[in-house]
PDB file of N, CA and C in Angstrom:
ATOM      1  N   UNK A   1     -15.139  -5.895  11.516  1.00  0.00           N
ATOM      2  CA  UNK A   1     -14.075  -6.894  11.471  1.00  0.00           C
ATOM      3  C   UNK A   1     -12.781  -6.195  11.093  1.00  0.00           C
ATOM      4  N   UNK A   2     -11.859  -6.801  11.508  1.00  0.00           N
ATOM      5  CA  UNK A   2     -10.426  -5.899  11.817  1.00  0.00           C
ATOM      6  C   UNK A   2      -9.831  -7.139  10.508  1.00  0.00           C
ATOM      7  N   UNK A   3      -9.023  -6.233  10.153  1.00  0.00           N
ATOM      8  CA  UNK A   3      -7.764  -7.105   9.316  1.00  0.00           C
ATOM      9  C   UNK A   3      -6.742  -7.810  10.288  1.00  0.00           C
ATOM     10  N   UNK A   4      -6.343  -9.538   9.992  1.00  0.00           N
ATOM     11  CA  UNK A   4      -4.907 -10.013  10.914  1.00  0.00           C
ATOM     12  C   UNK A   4      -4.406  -9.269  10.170  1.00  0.00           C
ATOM     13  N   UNK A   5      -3.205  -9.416  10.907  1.00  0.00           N
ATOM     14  CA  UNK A   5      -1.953  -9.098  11.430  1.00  0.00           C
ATOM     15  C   UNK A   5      -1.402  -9.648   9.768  1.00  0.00           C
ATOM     16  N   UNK A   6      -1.336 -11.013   9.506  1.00  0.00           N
ATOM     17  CA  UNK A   6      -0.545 -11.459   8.326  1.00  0.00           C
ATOM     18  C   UNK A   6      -1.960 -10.533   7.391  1.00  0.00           C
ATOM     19  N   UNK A   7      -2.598 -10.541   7.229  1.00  0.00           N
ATOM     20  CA  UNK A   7      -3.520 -10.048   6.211  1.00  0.00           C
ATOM     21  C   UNK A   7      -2.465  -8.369   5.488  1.00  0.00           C
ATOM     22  N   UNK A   8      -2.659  -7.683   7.004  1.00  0.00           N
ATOM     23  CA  UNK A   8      -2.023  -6.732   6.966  1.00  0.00           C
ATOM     24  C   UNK A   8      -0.731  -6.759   6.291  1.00  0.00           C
ATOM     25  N   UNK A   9       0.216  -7.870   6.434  1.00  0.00           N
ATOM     26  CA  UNK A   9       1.306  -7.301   6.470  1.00  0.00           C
ATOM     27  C   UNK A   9       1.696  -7.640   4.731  1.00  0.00           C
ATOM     28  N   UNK A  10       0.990  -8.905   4.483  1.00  0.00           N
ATOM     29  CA  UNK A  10       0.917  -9.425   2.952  1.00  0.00           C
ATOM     30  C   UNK A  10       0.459  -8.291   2.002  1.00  0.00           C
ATOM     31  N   UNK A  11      -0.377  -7.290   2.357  1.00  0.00           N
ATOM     32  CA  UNK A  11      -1.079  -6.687   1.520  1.00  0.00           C
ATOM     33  C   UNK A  11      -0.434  -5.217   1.169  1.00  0.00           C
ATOM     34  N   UNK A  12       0.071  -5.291   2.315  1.00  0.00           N
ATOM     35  CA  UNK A  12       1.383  -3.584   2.724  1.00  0.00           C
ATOM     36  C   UNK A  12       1.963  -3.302   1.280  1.00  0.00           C
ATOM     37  N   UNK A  13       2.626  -3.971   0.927  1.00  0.00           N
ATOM     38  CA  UNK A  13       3.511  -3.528  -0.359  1.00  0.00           C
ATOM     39  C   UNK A  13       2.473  -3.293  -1.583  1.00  0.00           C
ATOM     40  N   UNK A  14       1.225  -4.038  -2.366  1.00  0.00           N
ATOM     41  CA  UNK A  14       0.847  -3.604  -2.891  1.00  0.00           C
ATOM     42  C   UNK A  14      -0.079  -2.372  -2.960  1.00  0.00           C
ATOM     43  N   UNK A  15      -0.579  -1.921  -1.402  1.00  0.00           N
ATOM     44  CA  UNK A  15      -1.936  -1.225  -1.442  1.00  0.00           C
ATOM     45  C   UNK A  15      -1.118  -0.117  -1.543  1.00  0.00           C
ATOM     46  N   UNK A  16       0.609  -0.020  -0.565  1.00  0.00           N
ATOM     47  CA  UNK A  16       1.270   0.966  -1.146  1.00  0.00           C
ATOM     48  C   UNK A  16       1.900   1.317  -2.190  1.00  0.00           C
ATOM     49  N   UNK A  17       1.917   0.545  -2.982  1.00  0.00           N
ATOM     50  CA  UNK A  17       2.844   0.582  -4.163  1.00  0.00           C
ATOM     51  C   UNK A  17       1.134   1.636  -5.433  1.00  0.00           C
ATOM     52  N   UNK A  18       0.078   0.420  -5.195  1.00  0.00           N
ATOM     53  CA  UNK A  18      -1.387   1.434  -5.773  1.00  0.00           C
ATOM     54  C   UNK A  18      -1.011   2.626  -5.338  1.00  0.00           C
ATOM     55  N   UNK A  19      -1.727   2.975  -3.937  1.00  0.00           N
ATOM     56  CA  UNK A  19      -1.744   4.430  -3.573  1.00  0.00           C
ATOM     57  C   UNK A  19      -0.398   5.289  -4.320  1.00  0.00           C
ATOM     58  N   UNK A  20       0.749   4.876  -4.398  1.00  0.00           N
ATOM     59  CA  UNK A  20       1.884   5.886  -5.112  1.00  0.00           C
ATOM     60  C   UNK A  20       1.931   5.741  -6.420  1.00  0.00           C
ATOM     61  N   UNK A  21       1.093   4.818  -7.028  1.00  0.00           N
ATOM     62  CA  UNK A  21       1.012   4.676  -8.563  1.00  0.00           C
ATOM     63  C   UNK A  21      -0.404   5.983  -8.946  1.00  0.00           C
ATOM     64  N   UNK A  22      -0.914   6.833  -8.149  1.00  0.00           N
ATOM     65  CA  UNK A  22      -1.573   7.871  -8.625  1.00  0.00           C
ATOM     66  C   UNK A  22      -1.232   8.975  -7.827  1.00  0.00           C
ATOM     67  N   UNK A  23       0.054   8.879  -7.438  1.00  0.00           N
ATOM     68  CA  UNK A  23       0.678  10.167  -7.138  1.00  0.00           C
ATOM     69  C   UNK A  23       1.389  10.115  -5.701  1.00  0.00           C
ATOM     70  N   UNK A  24       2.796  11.219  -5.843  1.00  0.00           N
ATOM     71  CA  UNK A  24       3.208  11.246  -4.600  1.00  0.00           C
ATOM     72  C   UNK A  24       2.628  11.157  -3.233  1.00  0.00           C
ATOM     73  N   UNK A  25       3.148  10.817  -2.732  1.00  0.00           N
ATOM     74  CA  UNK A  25       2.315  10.990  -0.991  1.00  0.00           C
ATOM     75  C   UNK A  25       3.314  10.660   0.269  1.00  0.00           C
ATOM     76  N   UNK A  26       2.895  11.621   1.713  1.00  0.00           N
ATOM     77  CA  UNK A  26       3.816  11.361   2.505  1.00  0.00           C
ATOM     78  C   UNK A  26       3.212  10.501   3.307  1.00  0.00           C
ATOM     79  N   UNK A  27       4.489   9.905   4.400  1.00  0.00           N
ATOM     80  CA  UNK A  27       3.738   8.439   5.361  1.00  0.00           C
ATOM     81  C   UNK A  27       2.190   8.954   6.145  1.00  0.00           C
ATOM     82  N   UNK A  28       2.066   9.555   6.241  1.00  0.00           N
ATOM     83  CA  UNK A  28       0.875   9.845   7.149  1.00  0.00           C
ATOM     84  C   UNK A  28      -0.321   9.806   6.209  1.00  0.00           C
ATOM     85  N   UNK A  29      -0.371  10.626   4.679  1.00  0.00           N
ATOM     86  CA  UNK A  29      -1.058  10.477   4.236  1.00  0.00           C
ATOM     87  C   UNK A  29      -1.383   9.114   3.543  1.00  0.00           C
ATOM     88  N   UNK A  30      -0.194   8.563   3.312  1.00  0.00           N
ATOM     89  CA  UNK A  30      -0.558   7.263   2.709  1.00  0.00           C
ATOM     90  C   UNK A  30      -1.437   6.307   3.544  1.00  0.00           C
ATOM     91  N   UNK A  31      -1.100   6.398   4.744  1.00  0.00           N
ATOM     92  CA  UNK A  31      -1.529   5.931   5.988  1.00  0.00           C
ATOM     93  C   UNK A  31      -3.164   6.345   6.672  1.00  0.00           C
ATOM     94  N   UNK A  32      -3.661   7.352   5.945  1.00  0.00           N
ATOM     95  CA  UNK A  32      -4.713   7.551   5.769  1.00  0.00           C
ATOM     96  C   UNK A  32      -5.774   7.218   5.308  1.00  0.00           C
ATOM     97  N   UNK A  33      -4.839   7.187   3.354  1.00  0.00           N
ATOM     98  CA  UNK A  33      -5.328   6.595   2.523  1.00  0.00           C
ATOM     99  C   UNK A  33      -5.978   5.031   2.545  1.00  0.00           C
ATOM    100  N   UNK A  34      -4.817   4.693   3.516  1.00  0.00           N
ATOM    101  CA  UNK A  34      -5.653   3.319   3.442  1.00  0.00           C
ATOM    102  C   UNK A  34      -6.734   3.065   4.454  1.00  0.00           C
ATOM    103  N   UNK A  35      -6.743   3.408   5.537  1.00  0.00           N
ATOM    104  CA  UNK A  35      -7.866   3.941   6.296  1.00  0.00           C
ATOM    105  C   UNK A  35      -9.372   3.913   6.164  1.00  0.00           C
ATOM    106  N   UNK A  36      -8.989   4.781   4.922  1.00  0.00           N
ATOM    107  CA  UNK A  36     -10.259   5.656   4.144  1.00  0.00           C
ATOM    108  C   UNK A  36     -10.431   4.563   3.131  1.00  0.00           C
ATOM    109  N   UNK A  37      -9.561   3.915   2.818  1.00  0.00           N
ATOM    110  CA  UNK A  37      -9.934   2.850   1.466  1.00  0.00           C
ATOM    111  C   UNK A  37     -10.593   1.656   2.005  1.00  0.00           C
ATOM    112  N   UNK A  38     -10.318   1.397   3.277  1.00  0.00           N
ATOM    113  CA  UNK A  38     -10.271  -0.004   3.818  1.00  0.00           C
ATOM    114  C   UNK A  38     -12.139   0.157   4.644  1.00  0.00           C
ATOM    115  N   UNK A  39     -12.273   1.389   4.943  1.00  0.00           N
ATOM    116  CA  UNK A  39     -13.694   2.168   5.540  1.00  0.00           C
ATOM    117  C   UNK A  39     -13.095   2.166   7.128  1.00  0.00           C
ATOM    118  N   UNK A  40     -11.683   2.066   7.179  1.00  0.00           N
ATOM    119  CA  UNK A  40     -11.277   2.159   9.123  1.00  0.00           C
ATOM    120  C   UNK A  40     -10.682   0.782   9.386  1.00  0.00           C
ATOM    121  N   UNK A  41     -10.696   0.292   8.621  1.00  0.00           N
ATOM    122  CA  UNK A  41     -10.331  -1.581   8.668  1.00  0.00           C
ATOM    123  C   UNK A  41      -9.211  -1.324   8.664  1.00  0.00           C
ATOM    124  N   UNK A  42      -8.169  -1.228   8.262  1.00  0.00           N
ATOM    125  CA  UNK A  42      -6.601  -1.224   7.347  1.00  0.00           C
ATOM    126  C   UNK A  42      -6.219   0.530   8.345  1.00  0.00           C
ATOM    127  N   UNK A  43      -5.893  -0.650   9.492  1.00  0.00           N
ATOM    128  CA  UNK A  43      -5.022   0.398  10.499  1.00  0.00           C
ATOM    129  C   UNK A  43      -3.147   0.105  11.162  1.00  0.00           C
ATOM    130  N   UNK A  44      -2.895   1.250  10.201  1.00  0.00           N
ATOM    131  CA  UNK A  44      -1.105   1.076  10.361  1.00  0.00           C
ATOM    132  C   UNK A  44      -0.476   2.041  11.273  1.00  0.00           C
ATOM    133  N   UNK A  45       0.679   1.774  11.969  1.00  0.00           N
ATOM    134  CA  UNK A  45       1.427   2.511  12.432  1.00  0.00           C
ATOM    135  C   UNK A  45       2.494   3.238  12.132  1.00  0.00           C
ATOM    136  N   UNK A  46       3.151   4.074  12.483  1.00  0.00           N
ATOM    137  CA  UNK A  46       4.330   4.428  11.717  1.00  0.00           C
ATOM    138  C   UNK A  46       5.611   2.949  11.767  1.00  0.00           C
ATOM    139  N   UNK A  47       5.151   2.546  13.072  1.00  0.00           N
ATOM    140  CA  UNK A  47       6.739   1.644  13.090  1.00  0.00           C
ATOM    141  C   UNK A  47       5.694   0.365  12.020  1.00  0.00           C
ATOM    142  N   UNK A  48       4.741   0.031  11.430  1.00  0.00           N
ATOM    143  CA  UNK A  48       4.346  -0.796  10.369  1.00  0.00           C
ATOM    144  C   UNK A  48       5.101  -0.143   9.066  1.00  0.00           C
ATOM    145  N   UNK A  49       4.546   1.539   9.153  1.00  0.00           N
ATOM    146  CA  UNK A  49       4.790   1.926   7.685  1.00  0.00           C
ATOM    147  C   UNK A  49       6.478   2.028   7.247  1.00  0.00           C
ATOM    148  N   UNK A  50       6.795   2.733   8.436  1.00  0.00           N
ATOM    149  CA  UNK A  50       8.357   3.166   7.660  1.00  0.00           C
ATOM    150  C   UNK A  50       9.133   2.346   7.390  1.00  0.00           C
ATOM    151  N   UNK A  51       9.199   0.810   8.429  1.00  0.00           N
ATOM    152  CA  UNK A  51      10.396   0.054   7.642  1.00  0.00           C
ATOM    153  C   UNK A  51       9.992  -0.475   6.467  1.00  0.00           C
ATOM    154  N   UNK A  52       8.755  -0.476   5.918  1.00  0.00           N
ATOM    155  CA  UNK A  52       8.291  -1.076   4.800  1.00  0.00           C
ATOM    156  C   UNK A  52       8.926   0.162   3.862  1.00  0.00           C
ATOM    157  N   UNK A  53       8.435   1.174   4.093  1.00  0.00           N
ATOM    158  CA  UNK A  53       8.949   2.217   2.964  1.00  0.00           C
ATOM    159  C   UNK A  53      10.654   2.025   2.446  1.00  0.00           C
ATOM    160  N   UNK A  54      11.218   2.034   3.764  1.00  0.00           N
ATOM    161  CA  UNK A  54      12.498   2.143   3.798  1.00  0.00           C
ATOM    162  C   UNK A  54      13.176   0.867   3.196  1.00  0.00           C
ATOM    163  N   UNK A  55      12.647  -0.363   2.944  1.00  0.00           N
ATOM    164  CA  UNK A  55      12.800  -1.424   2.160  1.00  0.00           C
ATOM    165  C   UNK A  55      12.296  -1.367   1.033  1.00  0.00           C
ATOM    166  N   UNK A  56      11.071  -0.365   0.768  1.00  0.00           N
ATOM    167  CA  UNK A  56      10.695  -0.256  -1.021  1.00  0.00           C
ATOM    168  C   UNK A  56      11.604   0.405  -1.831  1.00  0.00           C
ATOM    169  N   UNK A  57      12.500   1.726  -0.727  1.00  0.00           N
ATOM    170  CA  UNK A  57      13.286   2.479  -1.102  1.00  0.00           C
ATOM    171  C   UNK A  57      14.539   2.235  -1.401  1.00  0.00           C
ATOM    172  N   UNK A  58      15.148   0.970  -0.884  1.00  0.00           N
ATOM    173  CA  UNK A  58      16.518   0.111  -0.617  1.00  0.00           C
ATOM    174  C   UNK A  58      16.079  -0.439  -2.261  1.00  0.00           C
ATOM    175  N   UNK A  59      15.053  -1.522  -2.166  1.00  0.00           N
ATOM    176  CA  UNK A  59      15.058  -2.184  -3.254  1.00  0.00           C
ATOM    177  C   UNK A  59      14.468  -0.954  -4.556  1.00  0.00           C
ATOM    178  N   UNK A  60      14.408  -0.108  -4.582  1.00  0.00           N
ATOM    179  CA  UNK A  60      14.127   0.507  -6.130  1.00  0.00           C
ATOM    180  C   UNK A  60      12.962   0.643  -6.753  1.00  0.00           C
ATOM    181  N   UNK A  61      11.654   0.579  -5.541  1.00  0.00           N
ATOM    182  CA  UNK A  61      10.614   0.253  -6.351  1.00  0.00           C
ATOM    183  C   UNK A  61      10.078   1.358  -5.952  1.00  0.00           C
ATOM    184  N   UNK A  62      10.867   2.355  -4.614  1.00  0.00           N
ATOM    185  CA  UNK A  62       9.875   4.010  -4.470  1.00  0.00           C
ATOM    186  C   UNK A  62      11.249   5.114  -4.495  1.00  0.00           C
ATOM    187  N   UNK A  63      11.249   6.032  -4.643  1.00  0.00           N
ATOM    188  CA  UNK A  63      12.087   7.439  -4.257  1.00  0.00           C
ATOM    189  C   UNK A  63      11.262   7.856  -3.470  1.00  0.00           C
ATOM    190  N   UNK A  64      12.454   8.485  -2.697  1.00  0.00           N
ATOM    191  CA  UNK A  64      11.668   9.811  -1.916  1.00  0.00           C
ATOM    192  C   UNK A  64      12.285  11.121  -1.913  1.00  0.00           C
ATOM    193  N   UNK A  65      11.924  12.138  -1.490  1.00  0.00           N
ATOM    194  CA  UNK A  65      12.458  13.171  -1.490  1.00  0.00           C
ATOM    195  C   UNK A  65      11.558  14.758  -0.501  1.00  0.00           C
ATOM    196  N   UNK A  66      12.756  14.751   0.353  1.00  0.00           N
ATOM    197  CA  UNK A  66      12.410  15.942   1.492  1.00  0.00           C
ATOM    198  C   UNK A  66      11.840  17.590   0.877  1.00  0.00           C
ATOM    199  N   UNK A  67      10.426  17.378   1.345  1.00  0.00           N
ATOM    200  CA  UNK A  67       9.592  18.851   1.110  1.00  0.00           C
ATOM    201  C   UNK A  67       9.756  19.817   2.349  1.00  0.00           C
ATOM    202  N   UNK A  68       9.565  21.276   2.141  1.00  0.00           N
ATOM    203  CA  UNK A  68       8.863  22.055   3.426  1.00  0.00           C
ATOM    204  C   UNK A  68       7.437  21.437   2.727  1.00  0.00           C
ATOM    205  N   UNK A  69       6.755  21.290   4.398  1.00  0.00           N
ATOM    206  CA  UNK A  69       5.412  21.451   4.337  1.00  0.00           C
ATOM    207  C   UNK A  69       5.097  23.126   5.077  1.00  0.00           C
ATOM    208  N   UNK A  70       3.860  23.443   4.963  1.00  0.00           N
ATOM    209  CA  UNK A  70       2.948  24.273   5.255  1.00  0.00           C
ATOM    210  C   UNK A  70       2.268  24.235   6.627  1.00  0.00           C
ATOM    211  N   UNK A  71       2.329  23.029   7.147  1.00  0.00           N
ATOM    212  CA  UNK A  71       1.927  22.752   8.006  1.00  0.00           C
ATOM    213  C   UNK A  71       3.000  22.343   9.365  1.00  0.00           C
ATOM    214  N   UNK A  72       4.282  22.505   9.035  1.00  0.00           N
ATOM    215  CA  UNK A  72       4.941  22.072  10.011  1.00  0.00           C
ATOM    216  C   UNK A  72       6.155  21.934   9.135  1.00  0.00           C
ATOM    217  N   UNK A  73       7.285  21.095  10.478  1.00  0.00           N
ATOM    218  CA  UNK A  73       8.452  20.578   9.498  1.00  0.00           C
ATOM    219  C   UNK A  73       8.305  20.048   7.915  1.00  0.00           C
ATOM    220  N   UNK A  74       9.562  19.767   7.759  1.00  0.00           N
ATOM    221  CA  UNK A  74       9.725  19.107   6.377  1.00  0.00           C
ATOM    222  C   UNK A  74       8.750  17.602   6.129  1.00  0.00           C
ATOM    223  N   UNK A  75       8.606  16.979   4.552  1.00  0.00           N
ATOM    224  CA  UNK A  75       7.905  15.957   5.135  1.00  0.00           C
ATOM    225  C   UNK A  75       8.676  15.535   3.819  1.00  0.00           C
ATOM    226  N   UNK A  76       8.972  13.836   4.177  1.00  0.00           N
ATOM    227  CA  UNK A  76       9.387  13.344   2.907  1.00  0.00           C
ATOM    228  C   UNK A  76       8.236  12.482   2.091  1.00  0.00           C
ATOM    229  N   UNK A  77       8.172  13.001   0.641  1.00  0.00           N
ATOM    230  CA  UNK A  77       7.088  12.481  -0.092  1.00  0.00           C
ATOM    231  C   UNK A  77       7.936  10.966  -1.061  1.00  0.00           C
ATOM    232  N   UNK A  78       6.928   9.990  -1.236  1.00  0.00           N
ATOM    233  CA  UNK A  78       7.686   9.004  -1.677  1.00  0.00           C
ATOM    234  C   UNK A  78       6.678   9.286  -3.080  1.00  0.00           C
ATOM    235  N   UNK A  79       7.683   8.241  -3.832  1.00  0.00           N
ATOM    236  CA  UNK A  79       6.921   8.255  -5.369  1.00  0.00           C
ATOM    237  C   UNK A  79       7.242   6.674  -6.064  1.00  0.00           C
ATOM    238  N   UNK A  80       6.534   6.190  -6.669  1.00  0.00           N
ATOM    239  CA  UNK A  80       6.844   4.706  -7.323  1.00  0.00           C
ATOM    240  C   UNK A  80       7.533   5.369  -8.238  1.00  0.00           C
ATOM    241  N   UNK A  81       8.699   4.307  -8.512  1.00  0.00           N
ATOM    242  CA  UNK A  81       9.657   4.237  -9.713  1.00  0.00           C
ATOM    243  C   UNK A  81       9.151   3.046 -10.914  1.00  0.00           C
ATOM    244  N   UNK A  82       9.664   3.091 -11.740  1.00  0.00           N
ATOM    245  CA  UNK A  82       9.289   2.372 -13.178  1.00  0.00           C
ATOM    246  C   UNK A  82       9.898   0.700 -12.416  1.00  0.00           C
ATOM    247  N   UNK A  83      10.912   0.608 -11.454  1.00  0.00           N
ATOM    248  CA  UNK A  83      10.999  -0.675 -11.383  1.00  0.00           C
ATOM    249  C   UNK A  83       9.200  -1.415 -10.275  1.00  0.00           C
ATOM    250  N   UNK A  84       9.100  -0.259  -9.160  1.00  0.00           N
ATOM    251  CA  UNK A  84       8.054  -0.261  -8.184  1.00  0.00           C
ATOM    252  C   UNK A  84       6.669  -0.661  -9.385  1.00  0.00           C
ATOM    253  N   UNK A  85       6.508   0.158 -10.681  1.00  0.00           N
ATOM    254  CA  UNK A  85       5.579  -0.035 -11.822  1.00  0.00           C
ATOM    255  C   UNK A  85       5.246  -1.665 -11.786  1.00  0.00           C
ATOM    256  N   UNK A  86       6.425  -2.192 -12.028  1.00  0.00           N
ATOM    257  CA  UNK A  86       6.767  -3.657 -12.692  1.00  0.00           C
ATOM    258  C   UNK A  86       6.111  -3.945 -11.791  1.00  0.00           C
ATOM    259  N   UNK A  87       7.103  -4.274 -10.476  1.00  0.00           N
ATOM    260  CA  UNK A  87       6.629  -4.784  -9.080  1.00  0.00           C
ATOM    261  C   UNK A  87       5.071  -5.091  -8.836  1.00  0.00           C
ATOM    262  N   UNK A  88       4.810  -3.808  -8.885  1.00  0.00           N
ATOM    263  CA  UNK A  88       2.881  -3.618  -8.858  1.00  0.00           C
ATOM    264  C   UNK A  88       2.069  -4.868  -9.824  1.00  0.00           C
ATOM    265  N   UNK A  89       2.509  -4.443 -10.941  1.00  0.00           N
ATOM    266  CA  UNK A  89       2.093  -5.486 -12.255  1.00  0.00           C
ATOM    267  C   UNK A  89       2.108  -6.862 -11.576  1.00  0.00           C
ATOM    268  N   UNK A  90       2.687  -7.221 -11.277  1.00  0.00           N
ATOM    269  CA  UNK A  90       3.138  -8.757 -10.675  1.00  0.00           C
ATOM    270  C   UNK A  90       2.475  -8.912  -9.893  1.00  0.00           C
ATOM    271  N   UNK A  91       2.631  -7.715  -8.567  1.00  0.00           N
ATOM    272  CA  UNK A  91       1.637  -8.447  -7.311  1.00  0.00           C
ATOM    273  C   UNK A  91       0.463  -8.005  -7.742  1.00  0.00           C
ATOM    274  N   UNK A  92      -0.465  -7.251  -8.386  1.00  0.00           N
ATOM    275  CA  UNK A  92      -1.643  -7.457  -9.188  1.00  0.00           C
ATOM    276  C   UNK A  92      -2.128  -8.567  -9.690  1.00  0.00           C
ATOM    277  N   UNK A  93      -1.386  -9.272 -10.405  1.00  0.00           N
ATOM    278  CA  UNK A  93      -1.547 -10.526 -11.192  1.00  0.00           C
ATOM    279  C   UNK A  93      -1.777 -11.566  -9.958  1.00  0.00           C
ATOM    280  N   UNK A  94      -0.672 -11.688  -8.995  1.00  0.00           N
ATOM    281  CA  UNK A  94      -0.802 -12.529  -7.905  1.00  0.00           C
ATOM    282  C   UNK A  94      -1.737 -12.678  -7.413  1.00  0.00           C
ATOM    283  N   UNK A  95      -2.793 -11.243  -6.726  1.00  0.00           N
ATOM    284  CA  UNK A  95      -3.426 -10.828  -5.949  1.00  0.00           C
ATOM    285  C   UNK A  95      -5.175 -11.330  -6.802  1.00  0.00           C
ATOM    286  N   UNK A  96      -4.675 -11.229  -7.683  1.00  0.00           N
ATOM    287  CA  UNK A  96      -6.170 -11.554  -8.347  1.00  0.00           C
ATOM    288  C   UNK A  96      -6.428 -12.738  -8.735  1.00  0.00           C
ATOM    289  N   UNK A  97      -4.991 -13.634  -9.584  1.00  0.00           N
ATOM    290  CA  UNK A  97      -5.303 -14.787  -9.068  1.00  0.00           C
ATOM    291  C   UNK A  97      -5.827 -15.478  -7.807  1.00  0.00           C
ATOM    292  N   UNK A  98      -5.534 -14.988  -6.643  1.00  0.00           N
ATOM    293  CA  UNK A  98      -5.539 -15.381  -4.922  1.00  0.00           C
ATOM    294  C   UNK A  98      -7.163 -15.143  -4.961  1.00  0.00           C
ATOM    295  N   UNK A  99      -7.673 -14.314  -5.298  1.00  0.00           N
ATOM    296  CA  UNK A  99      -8.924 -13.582  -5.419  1.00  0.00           C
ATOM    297  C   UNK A  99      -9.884 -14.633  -6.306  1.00  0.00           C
ATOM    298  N   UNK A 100      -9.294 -14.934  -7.832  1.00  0.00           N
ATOM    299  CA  UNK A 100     -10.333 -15.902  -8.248  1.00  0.00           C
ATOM    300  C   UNK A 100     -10.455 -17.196  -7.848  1.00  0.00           C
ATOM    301  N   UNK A 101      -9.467 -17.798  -6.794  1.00  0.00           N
ATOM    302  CA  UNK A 101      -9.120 -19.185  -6.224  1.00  0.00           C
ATOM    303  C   UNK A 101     -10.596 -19.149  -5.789  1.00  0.00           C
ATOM    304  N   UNK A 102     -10.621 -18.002  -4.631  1.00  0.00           N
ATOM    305  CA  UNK A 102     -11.263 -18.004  -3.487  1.00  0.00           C
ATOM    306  C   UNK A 102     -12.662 -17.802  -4.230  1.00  0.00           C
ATOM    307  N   UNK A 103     -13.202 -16.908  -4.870  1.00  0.00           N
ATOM    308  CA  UNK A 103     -14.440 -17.017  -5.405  1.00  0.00           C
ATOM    309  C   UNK A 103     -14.981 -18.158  -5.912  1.00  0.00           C
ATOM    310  N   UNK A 104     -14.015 -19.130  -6.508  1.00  0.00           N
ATOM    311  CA  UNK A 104     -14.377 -20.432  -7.078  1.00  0.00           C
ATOM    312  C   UNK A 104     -14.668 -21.194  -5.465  1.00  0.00           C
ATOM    313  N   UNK A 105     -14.254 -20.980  -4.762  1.00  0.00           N
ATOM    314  CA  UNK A 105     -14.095 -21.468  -3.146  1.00  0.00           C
ATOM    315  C   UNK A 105     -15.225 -21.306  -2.688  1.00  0.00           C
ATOM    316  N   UNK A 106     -15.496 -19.760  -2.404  1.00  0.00           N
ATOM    317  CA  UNK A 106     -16.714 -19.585  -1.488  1.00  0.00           C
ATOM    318  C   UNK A 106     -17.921 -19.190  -2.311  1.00  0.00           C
ATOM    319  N   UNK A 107     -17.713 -18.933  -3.524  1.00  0.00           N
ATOM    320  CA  UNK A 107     -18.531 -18.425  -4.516  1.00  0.00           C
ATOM    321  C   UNK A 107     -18.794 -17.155  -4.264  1.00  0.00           C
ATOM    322  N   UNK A 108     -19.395 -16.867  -5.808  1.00  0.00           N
ATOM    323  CA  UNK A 108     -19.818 -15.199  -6.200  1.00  0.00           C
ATOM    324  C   UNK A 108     -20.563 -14.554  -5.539  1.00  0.00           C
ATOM    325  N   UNK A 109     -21.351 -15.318  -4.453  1.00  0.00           N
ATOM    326  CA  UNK A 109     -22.554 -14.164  -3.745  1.00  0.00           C
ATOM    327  C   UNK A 109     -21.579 -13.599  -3.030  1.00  0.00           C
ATOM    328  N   UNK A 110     -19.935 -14.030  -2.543  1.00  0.00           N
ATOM    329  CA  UNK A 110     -19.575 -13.371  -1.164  1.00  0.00           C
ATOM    330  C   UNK A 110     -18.796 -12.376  -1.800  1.00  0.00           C
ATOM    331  N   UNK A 111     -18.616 -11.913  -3.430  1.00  0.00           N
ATOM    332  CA  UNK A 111     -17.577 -11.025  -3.812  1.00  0.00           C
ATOM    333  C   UNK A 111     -18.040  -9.673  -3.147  1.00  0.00           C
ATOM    334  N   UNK A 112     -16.641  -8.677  -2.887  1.00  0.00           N
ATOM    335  CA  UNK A 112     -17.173  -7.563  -2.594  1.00  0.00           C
ATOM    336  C   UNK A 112     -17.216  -7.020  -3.631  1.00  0.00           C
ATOM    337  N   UNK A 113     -18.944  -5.765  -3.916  1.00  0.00           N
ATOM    338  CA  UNK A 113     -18.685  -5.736  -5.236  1.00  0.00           C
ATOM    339  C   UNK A 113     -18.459  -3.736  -4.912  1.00  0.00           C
TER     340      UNK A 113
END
């Protein structure tokens, strides 16, 4: 089963805001990351990822900053900022409320555990 489209797009800011809350990372890898988190489910593009970045970066919640890589051109690595911290905190709280609605909903046998 594939993730919608709104699933996807609701979930974008926090799974990225996690993934950069344990360390820098560039779009491709982040883009991996979720990949690998999701088991292949949670499939993004660059034109999904970058304007999202480029709006975390407007509003204050990531930096970035241009590396040489090893592997090729330069790559820009993003990083959560202390406001992006907050941010996270919040949609955490949101996200888990949304989460215990639904367990009271469909009940505990369907949690993923």
């Amino acid at each position: 089963i594939m993730f919608s489209k709104q699933l996807i797009a609701a979930s974008l800011q926090p799974i990225v805001l996690t993934i950069l809350s344990r360390g820098e990372a560039y779009g491709y890898d982040i883009m991996q990351r979720a990949l690998d988190l999701s088991d292949g489910k949670l499939v993004w593009t660059a034109g999904t990822l970058y304007p999202l970045m480029h709006r975390l970066e407007t509003k204050g919640f990531i930096s970035a900053i241009w590396r040489p890589s090893e592997a090729g051109p330069r790559r820009k690595y993003y990083r959560i900022t202390a406001k992006g911290r907050s941010v996270l905190e919040s949609d955490k709280s949101e996200w888990l409320s949304v989460h215990s609605i639904l367990i009271k909903l469909w009940g505990p046998e369907l949690a993923i555990g």
